[in-house]
Protein backbone atom coordinates (compact mmCIF):
# COMPACT_ATOMS: atom_id res chain seq x y z
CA UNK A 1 -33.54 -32.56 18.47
CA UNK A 2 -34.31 -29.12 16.76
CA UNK A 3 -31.30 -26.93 16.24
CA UNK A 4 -31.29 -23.51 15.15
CA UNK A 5 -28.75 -21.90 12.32
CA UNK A 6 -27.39 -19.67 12.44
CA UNK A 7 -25.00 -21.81 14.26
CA UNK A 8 -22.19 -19.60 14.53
CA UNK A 9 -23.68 -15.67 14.13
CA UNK A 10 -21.99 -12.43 12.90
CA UNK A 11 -19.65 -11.78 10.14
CA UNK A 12 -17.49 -15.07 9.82
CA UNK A 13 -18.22 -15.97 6.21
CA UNK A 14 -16.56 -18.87 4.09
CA UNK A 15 -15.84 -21.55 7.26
CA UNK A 16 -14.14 -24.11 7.03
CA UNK A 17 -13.84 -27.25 9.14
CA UNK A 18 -11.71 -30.19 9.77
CA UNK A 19 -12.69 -33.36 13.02
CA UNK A 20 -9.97 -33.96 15.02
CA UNK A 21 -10.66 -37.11 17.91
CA UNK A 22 -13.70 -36.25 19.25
CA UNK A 23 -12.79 -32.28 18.57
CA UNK A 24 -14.48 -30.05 15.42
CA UNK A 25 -12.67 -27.10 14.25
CA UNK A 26 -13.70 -24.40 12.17
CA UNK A 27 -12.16 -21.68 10.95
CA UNK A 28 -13.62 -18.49 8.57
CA UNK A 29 -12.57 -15.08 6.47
CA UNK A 30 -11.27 -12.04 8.73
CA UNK A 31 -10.41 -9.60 5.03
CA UNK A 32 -9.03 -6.41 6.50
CA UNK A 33 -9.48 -7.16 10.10
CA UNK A 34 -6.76 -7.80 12.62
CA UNK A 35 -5.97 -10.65 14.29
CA UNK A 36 -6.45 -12.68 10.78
CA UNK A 37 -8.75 -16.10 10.29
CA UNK A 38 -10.94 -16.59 13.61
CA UNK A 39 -10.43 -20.34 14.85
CA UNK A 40 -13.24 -22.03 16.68
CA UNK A 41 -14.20 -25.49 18.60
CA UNK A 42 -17.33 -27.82 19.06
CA UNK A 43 -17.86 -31.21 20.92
CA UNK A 44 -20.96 -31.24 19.25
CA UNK A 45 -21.44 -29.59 16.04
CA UNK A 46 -23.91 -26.95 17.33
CA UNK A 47 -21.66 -24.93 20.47
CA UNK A 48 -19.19 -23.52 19.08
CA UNK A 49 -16.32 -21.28 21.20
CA UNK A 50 -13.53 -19.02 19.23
CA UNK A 51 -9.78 -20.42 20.51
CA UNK A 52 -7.84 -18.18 19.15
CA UNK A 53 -6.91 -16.75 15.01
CA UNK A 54 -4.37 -18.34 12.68
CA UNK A 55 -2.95 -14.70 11.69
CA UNK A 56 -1.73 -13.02 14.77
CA UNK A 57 1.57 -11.48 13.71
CA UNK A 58 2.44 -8.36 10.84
CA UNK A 59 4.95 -10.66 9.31
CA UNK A 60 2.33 -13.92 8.84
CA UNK A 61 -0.41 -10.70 6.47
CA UNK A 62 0.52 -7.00 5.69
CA UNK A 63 -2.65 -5.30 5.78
CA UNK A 64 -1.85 -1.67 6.01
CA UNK A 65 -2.72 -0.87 2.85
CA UNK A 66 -5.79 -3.00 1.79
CA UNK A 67 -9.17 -2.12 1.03
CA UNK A 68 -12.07 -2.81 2.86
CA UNK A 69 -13.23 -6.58 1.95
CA UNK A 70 -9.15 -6.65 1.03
CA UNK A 71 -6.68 -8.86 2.85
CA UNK A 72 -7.50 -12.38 4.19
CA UNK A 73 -10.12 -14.07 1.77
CA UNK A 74 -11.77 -17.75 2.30
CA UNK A 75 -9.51 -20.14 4.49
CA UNK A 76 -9.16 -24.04 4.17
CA UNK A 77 -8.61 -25.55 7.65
CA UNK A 78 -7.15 -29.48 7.71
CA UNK A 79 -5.28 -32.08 9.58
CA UNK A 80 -2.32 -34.24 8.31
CA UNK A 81 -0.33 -36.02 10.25
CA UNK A 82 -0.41 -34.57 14.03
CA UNK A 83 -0.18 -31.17 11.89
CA UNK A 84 -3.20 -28.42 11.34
CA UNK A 85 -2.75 -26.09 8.26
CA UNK A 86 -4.73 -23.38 7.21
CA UNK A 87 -4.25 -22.16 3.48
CA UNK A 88 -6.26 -18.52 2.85
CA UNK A 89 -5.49 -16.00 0.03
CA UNK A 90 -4.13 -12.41 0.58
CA UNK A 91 -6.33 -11.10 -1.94
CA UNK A 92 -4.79 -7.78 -1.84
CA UNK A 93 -1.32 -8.88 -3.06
CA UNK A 94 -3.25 -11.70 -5.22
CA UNK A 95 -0.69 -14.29 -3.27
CA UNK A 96 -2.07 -18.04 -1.94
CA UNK A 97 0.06 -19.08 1.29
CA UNK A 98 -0.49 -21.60 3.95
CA UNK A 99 0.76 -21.95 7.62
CA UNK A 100 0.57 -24.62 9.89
CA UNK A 101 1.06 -25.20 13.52
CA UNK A 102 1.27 -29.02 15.84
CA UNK A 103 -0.74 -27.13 18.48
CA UNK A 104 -4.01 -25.05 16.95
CA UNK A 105 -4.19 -23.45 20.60
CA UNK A 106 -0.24 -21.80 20.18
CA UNK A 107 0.94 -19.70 17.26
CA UNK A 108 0.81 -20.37 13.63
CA UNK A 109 4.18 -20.64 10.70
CA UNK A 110 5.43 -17.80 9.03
CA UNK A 111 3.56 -18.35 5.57
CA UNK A 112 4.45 -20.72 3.31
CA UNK A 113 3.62 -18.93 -0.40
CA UNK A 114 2.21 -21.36 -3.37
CA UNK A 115 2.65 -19.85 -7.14
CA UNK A 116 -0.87 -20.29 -8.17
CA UNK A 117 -3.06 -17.62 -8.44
CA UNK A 118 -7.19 -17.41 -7.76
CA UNK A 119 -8.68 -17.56 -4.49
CA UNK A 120 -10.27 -19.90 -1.86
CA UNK A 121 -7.71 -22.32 -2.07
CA UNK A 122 -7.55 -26.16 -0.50
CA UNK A 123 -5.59 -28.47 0.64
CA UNK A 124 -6.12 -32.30 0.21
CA UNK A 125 -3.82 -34.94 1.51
CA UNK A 126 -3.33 -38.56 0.26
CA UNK A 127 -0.56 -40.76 0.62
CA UNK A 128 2.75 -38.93 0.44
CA UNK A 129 1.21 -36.47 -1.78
CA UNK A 130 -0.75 -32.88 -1.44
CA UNK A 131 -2.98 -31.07 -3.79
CA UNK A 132 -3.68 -27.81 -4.10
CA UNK A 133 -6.24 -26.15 -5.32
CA UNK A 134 -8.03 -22.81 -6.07
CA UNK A 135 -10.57 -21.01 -9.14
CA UNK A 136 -8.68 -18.73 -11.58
CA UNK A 137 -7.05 -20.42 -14.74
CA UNK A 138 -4.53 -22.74 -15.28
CA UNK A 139 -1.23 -22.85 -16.72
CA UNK A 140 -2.73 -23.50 -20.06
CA UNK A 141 -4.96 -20.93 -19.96
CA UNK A 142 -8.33 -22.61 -18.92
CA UNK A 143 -10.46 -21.45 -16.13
CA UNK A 144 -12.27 -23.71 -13.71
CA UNK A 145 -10.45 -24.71 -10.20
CA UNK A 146 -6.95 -25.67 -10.82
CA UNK A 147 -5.04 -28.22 -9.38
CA UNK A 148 -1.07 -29.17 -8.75
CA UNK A 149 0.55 -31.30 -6.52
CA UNK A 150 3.27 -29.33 -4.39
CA UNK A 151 5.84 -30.00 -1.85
CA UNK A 152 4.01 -29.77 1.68
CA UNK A 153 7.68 -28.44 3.28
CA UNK A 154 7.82 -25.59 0.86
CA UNK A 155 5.18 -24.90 -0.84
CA UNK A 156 7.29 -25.61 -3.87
CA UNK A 157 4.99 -27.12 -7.31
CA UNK A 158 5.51 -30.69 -8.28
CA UNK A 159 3.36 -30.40 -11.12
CA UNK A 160 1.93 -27.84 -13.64
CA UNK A 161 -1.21 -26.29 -12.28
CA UNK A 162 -4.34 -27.74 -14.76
CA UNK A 163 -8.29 -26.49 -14.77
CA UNK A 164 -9.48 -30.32 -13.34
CA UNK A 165 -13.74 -29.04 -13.51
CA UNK A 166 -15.32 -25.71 -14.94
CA UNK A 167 -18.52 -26.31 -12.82
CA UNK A 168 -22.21 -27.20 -13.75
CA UNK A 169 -22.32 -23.58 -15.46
CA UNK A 170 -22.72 -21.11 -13.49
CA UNK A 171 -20.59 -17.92 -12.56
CA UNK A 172 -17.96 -17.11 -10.57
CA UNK A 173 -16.73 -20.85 -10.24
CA UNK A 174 -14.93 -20.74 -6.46
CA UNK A 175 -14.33 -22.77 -2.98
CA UNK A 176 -12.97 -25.80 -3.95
CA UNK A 177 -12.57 -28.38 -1.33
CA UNK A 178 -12.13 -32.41 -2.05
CA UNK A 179 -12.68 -35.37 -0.30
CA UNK A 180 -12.36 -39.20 -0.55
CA UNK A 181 -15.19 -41.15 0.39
CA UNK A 182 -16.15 -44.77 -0.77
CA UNK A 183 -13.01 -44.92 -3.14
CA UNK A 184 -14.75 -42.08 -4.64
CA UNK A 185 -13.30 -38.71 -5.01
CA UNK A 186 -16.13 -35.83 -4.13
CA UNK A 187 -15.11 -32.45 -5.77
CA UNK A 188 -17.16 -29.33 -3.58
CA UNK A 189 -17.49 -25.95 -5.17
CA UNK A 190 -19.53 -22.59 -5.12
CA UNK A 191 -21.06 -21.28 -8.01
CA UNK A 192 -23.40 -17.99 -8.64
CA UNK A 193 -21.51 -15.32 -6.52
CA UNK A 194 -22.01 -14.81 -3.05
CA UNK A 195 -25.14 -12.86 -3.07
CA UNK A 196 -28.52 -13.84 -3.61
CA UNK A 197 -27.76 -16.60 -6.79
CA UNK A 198 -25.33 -18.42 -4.50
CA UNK A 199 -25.19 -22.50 -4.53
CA UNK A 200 -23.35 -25.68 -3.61
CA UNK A 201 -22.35 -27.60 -5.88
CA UNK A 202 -20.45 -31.41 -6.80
CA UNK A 203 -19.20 -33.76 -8.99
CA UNK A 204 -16.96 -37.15 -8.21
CA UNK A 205 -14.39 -38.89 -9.76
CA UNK A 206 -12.07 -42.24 -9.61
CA UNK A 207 -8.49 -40.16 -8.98
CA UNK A 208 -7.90 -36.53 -7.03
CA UNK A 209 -7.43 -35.09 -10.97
CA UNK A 210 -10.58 -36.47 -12.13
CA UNK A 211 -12.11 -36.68 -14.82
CA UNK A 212 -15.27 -35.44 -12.49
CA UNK A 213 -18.71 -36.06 -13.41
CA UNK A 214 -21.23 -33.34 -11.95
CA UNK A 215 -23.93 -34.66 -9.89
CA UNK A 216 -27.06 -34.44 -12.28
CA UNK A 217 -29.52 -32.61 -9.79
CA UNK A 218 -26.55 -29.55 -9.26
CA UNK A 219 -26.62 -26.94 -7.58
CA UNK A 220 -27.06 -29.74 -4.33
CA UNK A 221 -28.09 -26.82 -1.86
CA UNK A 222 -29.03 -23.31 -2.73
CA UNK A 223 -32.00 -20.94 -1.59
CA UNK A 224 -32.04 -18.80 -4.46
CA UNK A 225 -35.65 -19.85 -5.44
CA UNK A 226 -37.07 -19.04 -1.95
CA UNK A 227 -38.13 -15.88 -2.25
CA UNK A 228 -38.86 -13.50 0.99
CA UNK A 229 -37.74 -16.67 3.43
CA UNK A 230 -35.04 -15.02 5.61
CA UNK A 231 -32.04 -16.64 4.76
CA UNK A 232 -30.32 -16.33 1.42
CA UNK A 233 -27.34 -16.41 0.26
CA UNK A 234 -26.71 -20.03 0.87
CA UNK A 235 -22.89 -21.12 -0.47
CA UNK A 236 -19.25 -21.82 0.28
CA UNK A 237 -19.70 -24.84 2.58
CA UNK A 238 -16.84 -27.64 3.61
CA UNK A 239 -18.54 -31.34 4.18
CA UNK A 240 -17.54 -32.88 7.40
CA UNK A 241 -18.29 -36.55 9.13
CA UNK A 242 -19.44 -36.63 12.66
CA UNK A 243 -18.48 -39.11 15.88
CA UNK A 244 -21.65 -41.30 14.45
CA UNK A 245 -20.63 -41.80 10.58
CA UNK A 246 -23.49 -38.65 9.39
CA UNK A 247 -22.42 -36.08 6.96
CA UNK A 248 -22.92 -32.49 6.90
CA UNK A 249 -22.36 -29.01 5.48
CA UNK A 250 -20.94 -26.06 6.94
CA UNK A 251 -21.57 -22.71 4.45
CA UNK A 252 -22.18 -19.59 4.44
CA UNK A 253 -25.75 -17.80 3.84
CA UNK A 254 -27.11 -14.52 5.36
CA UNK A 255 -30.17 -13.01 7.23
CA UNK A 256 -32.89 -10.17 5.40
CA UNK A 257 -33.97 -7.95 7.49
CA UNK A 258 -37.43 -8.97 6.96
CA UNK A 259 -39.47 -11.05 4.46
CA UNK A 260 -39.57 -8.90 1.89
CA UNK A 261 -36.41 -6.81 2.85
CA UNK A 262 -34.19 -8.12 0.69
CA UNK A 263 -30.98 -6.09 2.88
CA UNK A 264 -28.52 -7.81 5.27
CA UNK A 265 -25.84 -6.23 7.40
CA UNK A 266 -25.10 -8.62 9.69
CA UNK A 267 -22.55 -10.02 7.07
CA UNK A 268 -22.57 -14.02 5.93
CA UNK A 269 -22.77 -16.38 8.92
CA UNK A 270 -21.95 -19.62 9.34
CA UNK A 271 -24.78 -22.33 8.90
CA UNK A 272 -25.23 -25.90 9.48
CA UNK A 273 -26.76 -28.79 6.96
CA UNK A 274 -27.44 -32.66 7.46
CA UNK A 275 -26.14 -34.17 4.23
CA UNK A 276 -27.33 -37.79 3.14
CA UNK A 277 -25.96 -40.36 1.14
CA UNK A 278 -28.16 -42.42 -1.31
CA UNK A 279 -26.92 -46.16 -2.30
CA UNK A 280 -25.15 -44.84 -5.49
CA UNK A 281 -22.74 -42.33 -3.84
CA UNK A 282 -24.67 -39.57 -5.36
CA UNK A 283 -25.60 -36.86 -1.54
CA UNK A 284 -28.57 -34.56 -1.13
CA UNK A 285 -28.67 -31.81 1.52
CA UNK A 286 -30.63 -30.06 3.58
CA UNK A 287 -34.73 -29.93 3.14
CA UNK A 288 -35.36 -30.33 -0.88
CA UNK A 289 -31.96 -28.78 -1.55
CA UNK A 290 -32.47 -25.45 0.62
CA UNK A 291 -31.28 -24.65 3.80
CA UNK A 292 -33.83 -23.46 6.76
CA UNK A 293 -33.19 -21.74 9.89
CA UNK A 294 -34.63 -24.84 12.49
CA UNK A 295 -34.06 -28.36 11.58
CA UNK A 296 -35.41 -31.09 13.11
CA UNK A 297 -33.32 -33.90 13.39
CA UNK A 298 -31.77 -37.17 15.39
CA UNK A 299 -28.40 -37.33 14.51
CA UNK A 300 -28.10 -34.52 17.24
CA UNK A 301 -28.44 -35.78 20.69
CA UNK A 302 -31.30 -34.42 22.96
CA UNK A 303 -29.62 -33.62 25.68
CA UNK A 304 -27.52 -30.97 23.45
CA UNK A 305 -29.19 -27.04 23.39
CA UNK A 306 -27.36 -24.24 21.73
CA UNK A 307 -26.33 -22.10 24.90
CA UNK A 308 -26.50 -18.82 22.61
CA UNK A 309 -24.76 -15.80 24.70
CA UNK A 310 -27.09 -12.57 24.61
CA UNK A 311 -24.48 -10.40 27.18
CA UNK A 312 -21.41 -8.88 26.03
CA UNK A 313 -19.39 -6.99 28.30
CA UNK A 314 -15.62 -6.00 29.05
CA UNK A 315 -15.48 -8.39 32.34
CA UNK A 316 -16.98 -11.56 29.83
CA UNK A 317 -14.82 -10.94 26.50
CA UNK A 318 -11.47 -11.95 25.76
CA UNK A 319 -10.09 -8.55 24.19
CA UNK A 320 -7.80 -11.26 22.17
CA UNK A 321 -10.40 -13.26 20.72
CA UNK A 322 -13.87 -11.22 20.62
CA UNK A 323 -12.63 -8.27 19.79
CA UNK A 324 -10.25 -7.08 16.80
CA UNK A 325 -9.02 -4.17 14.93
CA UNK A 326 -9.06 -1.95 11.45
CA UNK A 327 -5.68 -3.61 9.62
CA UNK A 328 -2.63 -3.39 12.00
CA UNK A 329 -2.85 -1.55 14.95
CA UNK A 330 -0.47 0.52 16.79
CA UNK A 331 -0.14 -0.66 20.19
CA UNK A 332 0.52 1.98 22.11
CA UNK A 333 -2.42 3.62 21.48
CA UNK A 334 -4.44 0.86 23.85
CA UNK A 335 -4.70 0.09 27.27
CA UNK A 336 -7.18 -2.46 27.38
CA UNK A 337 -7.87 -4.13 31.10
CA UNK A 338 -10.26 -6.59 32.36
CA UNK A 339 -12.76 -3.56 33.03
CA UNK A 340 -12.46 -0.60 30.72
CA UNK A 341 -10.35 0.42 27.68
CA UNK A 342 -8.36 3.64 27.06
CA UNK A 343 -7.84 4.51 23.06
CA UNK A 344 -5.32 7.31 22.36
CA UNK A 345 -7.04 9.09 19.09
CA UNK A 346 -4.75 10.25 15.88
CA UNK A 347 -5.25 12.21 13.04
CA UNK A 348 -6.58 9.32 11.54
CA UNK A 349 -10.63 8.91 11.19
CA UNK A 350 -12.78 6.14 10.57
CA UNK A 351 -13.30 7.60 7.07
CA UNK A 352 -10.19 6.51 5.58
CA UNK A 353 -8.73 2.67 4.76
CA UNK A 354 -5.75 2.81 7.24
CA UNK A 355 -6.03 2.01 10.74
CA UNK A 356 -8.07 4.66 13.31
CA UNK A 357 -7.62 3.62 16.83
CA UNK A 358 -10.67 1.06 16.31
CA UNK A 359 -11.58 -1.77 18.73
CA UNK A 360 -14.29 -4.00 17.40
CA UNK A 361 -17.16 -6.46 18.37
CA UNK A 362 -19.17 -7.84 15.69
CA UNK A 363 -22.99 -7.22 15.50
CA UNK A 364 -23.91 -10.76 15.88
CA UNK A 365 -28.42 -10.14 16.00
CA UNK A 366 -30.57 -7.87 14.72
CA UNK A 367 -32.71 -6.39 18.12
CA UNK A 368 -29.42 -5.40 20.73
CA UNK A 369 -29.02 -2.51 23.42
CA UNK A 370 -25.34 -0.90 22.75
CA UNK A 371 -24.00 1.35 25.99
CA UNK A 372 -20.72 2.71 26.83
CA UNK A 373 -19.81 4.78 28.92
CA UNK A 374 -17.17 7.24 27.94
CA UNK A 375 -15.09 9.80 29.63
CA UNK A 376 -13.34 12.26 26.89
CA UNK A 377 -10.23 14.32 27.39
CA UNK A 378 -9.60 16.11 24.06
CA UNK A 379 -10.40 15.40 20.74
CA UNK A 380 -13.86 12.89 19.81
CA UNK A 381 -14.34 9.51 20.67
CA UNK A 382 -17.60 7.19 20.38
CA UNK A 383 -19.23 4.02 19.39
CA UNK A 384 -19.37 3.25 15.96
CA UNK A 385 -21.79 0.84 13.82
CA UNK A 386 -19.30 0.11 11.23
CA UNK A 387 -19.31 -1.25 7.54
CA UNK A 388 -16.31 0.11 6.07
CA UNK A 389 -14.95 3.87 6.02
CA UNK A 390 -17.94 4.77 3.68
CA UNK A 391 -20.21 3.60 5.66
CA UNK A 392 -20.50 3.73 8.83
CA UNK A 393 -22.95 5.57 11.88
CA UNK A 394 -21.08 7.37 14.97
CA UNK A 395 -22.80 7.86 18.78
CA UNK A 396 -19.66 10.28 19.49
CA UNK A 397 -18.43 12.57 22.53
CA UNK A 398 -16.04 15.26 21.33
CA UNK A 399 -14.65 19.07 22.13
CA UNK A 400 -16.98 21.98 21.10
CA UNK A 401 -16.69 25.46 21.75
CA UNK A 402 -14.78 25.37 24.33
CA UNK A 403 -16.73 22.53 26.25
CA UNK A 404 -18.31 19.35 25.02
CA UNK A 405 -21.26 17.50 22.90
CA UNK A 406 -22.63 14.46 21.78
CA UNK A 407 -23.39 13.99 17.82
CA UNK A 408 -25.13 11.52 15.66
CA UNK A 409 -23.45 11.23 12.75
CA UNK A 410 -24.04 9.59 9.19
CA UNK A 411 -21.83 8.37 6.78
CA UNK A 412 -23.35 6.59 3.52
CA UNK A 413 -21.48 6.90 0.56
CA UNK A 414 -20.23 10.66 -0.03
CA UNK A 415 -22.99 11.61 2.24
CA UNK A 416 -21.30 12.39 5.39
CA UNK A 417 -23.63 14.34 8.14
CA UNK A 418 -24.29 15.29 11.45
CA UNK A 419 -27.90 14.72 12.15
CA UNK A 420 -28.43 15.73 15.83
CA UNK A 421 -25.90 17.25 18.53
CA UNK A 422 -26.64 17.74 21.99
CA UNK A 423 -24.57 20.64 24.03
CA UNK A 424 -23.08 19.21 27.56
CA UNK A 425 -20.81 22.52 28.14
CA UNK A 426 -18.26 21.68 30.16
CA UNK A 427 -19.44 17.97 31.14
CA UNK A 428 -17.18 15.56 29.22
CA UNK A 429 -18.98 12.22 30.21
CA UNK A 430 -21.65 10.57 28.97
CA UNK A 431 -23.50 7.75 28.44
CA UNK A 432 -24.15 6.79 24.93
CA UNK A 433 -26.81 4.39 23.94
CA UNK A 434 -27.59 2.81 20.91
CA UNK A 435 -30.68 0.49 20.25
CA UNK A 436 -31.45 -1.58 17.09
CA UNK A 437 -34.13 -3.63 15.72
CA UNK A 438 -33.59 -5.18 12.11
CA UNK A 439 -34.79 -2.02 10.38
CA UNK A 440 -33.44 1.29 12.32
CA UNK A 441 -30.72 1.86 14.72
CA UNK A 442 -32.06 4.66 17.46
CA UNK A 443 -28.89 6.64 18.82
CA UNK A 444 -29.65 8.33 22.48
CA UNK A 445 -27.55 9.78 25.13
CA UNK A 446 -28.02 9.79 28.84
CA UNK A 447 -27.18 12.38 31.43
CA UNK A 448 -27.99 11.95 35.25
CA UNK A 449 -29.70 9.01 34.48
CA UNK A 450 -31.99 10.69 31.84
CA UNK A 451 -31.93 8.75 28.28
CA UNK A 452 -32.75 11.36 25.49
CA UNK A 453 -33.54 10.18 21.61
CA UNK A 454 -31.13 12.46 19.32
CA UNK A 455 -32.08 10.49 16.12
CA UNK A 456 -32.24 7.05 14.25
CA UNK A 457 -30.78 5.89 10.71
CA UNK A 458 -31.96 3.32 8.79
CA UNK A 459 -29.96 -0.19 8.35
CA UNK A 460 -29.96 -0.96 5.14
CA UNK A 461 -27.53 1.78 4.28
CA UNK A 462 -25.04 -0.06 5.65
CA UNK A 463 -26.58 -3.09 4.32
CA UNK A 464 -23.98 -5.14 1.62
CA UNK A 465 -26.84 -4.45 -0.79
CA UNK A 466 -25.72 -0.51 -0.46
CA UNK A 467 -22.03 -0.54 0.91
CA UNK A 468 -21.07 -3.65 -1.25
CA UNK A 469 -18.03 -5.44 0.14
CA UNK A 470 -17.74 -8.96 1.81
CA UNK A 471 -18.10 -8.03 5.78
CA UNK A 472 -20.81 -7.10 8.20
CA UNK A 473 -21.57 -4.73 10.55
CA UNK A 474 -19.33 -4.64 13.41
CA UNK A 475 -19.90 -2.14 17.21
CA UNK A 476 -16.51 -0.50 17.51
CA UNK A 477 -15.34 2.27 19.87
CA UNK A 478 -12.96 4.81 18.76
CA UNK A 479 -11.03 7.47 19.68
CA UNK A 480 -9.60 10.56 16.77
CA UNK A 481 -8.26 14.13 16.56
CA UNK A 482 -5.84 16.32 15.73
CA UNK A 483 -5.05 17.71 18.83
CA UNK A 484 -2.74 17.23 22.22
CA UNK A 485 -3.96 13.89 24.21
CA UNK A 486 -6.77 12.95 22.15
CA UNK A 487 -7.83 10.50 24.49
CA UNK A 488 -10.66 8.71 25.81
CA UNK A 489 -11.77 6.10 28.81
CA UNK A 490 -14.44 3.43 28.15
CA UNK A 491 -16.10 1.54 30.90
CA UNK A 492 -19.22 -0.37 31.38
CA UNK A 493 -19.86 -1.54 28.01
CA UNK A 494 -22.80 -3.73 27.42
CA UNK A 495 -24.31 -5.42 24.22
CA UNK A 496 -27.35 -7.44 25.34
CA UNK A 497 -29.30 -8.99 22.76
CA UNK A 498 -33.24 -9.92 23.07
């Protein structure tokens, strides 16, 4: 069978994923968005359908007052005795926590806090015992990922927390995760940052502590050398057995633009890798170390395709699971129904870190058709292609002059400006239309069934490359202003992909 990656496509970086019967679950960052830590499941390793987020509650994260690419870093998802947990960092308050739940479809704990600091941390269970781990530096003052046991009831240490490998050299030393497999103990890591240096990397040892011995050939997957192929970025994977004994890698990597392009706003996605093991324990992955966007393989049944959904609308999204806000919303500023959604606007924009009356869809392939219908009554509401509050492009209705128009408007960086405007005088509906390709969003309006170009913008300025940050690009429709019943209706929303 061939199988495409990415297998999972949008912003969901740094998954994570644990086999449970005949069930694979997977779950990935969220950072300043609402609901916190997406959870998926696969029968198959390719098919893969969101079932809810771990984070659903103010008093599980406290996100109104993070940064962009704040909040909820890398999770670790795993199963231990009838009991899922998922262990993330709030990198915002620098705090690691877990929460678990006996049914991953219901609600999650309150969190359980851990008094180690770093990020990405794990979980690994064994016996009556449970390690945790993270990066960051150890009670003795090493660096490398750091490791104490800890009381799984309370989070409570057992041990002192001690540096148990500093990597195969280089940087930013993260996402731990360890396994036992052969009476061997396999230690995973990232090294190289998550941009275009990023790699997998190994070693093994005879106890959970170690010593560990890197694997000689390090980093084991990494596409840093393959310049102008399309994915990059290849890192932060979790290794996982299928129904048939084979091994594989879930990680993160991203998409260019184009060959030589080297800008992605899609955010990191979520990839798939066959793994092998050679007679001496020692794995290799993927094709010569690198990941590639086909495989060709038979550890995949034929009879499985990747049923990839191109159509987004209202009527086939779950507004609990698709969809998500800017930190913590306030309810009573949504009506959301099967069929359209009403946002009640406040004073606050989309050009501030706090939380503008934002719902959000994540830009999930680079050529899509974006429409909305929107009915305004006061103040300005629209569809936004959003990076983070300085940077972002808005398709927007709003109140001019005493009547109405539709704007294009640009925000990269401390540039913030209004390209294009059309006048509708006293019409306050409109269809607004947004078409992309990998290199230029194209912003139109349409009035009595007449489509009209008011400008473009390239992507890459809302590209990681420009805006920085951990996220990607997601289509959100908002609703602002300082006046009485800044309000707005949305029906008939489409996102169809080609």
């Amino acid at each position: 069978m061939n199988y495409n990656n990415p297998v999972i496509k949008g912003f969901y970086p740094d998954p994570s994923v644990c086999k449970v019967d005949d069930t694979y679950y997977l779950a990935c960052s969220s950072f300043q968005y609402f609901p916190g830590v997406p959870i998926f499941e696969s029968k198959d390793l390719i098919n893969w359908i969101q079932i809810g987020h771990c984070l659903t509650r103010k008093s599980q994260i406290q996100l109104d007052t993070v940064d962009s690419s704040g909040g909820v870093f890398a999770p670790t998802l795993r199963y231990n005795n009838g009991r899922f947990y998922m262990t993330t960092t709030n990198a915002t308050a620098r705090q690691n926590f877990y929460v678990w739940t006996d049914d991953i479809y219901c609600e999650w704990s309150e969190p359980i806090n851990v008094d180690q600091g770093g990020i990405d941390p794990d979980l690994y269970f064994e016996d009556s015992k449970t390690y945790f781990m993270s990066n960051g530096t150890d009670d003795y003052g090493v660096d490398g990922i750091v490791q104490c046991e800890i009381e799984i009831e309370t989070g409570r240490k057992l041990t002192p927390s001690c540096s148990v490998w500093q990597g195969s050299g280089g940087r930013y030393l993260e996402s731990p995760h360890l396994y036992k497999i052969n009476a061997q103990y396999y230690l995973l890591a990232a090294e190289g940052g998550t941009e275009y240096g990023h790699m997998v990397t190994y070693a093994r040892g005879n106890s959970p502590s170690g010593p560990f011995v890197a694997y000689a050939e390090n980093p084991v997957l990494t596409n840093r050398n393959l310049g102008g192929y399309e994915l990059q970025g290849v890192g932060h994977s979790d290794l996982i057995q299928d129904h048939e004994g084979n091994w594989w890698l879930y990680h993160l990597g991203f998409r260019q633009t184009g060959q030589y392009l080297s800008y992605h706003h899609l955010g990191r996605e979520v990839f798939l890798t066959p793994v092998t093991f050679s007679e001496d324990g020692w794995f290799t992955a993927g094709h010569n170390g690198t990941t590639l966007m086909s495989f060709e393989t038979d550890r995949i049944a034929s009879t499985i395709s990747h049923q990839e959904k191109k159509f987004y609308t209202f009527e086939n999204t779950d507004w609990n699971l698709d969809w998500c806000y800017l930190r913590h919303p306030a309810p009573e500023n949504y009506l959301l129904e099967p069929d359209k959604v009403k946002l009640n606007g406040t004073e606050v924009t989309l050009d501030v870190p706090a939380s503008p009356t934002f719902i959000g869809i994540r830009q999930k392939d680079f050529n899509a058709v974006i429409s909305c219908d929107i009915t305004l009554a006061r103040g300005e509401a629209g569809i936004t292609l959003y990076m983070d509050e300085n940077h972002h492009y808005d398709l927007a209705l709003r109140e001019h002059q005493n009547g109405y128009e539709v704007i294009e408007r640009l925000n990269i960086g401390d540039i913030k400006s209004i390209e294009k405007a059309r006048n509708l005088s006293q019409v306050n509906h409109a269809v607004l239309v947004i078409k992309a390709t990998p290199t230029y969003y194209y912003f139109y309006v349409q009035i009595d069934g007449t489509e009209t170009l008011l400008g473009t913008a390239q992507t890459k300025y809302l590209s990681s490359e420009v805006a920085g940050g951990f996220t990607g690009v997601l289509i959100g429709l908002y609703a602002t202003g300082e006046v009485d019943d800044p309000s707005a209706e949305f029906t008939n929303f489409s996102c169809v992909y080609s």
